[in-house]
C-alpha atoms as a PDB file:
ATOM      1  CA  UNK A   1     -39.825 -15.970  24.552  1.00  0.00           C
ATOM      2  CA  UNK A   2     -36.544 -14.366  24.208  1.00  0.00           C
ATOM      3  CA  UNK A   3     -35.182 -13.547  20.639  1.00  0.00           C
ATOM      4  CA  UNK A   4     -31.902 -13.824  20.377  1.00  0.00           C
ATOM      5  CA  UNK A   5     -29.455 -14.171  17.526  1.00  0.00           C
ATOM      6  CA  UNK A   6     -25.663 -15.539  17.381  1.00  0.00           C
ATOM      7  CA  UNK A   7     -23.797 -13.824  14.618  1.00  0.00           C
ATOM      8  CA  UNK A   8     -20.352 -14.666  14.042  1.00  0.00           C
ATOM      9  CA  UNK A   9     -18.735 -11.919  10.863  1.00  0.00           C
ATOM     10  CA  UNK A  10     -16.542 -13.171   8.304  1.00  0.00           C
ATOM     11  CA  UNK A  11     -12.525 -12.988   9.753  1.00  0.00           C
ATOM     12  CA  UNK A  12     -13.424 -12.705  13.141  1.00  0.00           C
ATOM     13  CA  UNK A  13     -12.798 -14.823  15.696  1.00  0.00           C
ATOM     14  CA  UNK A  14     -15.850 -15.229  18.039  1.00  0.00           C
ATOM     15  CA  UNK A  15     -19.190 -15.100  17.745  1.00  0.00           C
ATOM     16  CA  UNK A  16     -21.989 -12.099  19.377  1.00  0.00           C
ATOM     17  CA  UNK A  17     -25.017 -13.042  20.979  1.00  0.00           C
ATOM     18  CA  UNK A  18     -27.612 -10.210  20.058  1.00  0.00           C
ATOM     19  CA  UNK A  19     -30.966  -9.714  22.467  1.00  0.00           C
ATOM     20  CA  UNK A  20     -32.741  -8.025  20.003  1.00  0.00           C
ATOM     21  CA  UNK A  21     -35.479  -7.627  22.729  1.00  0.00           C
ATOM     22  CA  UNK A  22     -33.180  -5.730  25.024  1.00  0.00           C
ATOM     23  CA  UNK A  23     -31.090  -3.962  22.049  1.00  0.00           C
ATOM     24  CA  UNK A  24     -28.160  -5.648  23.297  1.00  0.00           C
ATOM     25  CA  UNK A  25     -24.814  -7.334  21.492  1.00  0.00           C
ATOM     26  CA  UNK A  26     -22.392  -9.336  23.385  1.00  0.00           C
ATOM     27  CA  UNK A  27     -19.186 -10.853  22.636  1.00  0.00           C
ATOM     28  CA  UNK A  28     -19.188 -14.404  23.392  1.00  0.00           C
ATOM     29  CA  UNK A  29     -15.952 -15.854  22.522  1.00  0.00           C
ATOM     30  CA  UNK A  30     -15.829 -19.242  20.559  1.00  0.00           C
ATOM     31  CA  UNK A  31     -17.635 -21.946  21.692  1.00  0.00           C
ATOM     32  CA  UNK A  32     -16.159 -25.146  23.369  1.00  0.00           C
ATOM     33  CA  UNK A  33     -18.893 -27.866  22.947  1.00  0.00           C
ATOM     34  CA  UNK A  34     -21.927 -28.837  21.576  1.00  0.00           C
ATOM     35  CA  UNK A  35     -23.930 -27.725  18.285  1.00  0.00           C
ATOM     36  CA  UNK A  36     -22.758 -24.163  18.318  1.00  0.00           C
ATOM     37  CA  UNK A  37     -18.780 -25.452  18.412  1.00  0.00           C
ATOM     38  CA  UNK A  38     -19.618 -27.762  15.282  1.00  0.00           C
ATOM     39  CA  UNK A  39     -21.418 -24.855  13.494  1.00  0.00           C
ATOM     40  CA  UNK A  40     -18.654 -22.374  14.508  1.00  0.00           C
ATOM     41  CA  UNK A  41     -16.259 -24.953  12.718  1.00  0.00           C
ATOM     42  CA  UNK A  42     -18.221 -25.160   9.428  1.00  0.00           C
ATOM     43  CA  UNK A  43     -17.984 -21.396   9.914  1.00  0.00           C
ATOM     44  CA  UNK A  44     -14.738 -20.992  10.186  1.00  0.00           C
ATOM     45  CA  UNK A  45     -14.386 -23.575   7.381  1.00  0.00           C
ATOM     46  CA  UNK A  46     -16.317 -21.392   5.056  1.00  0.00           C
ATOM     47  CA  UNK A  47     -19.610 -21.960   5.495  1.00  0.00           C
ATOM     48  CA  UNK A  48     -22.641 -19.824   5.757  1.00  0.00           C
ATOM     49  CA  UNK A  49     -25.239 -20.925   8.190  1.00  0.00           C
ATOM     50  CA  UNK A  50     -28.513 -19.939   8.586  1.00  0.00           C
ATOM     51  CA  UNK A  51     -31.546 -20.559  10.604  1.00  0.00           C
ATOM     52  CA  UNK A  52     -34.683 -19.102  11.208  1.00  0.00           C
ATOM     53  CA  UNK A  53     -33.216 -15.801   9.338  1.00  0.00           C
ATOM     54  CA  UNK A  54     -34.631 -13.742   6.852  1.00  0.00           C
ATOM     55  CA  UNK A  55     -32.074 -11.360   5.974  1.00  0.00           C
ATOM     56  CA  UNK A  56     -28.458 -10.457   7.000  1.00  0.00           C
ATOM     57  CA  UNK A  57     -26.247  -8.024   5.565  1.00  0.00           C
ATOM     58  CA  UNK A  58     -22.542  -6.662   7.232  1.00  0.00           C
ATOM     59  CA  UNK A  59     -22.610  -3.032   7.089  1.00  0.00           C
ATOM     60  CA  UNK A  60     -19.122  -1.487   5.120  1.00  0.00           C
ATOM     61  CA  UNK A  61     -16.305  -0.867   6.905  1.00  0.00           C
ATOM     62  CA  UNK A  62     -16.425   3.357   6.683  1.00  0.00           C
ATOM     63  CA  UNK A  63     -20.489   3.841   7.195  1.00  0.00           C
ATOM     64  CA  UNK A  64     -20.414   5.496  10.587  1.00  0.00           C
ATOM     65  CA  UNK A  65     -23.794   4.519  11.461  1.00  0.00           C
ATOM     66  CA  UNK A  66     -26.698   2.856  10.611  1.00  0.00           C
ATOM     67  CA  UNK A  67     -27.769   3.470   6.884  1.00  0.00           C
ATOM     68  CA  UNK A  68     -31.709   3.981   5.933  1.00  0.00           C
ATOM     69  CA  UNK A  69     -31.941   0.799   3.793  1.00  0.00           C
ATOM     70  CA  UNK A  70     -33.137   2.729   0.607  1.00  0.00           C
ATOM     71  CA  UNK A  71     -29.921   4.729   0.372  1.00  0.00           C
ATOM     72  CA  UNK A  72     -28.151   1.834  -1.958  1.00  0.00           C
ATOM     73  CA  UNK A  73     -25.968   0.809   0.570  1.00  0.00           C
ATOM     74  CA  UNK A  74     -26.490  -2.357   0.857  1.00  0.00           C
ATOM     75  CA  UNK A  75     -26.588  -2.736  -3.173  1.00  0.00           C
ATOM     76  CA  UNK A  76     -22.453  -2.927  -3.156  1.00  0.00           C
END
């Protein structure tokens, strides 16, 4: 079974499909139909929707790569 995640970040348009099987992120656009288009609303609305995820945390605009989670970081 495939695991893949849509993320859509706060002010952005569009929404990334992430195969986190293949290490892969892809911009999808904004949906047209369906489920995803009715959560992309609420989204766009405000809203903060979550399903089947633990954790998920936006990385600061400046942080040129990937932070080891222990460096406080993420404590901002």
């Amino acid at each position: 079974m495939a695991r893949i995640v849509i993320l859509g970040i706060k002010g952005e348009a569009g929404l990334w499909s992430v195969d986190l099987d293949a290490g892969t992120a892809t911009q999808i656009g904004s949906p047209t139909g369906g489920t995803l288009k009715a959560a992309d609303d609420l989204r766009k609305a405000g809203a903060t929707i979550t399903s089947g995820v633990d954790l998920a945390a936006l990385v600061p605009d400046g942080v040129g790569s990937l932070p080891e989670p222990s460096s406080g970081i993420y404590d901002k």
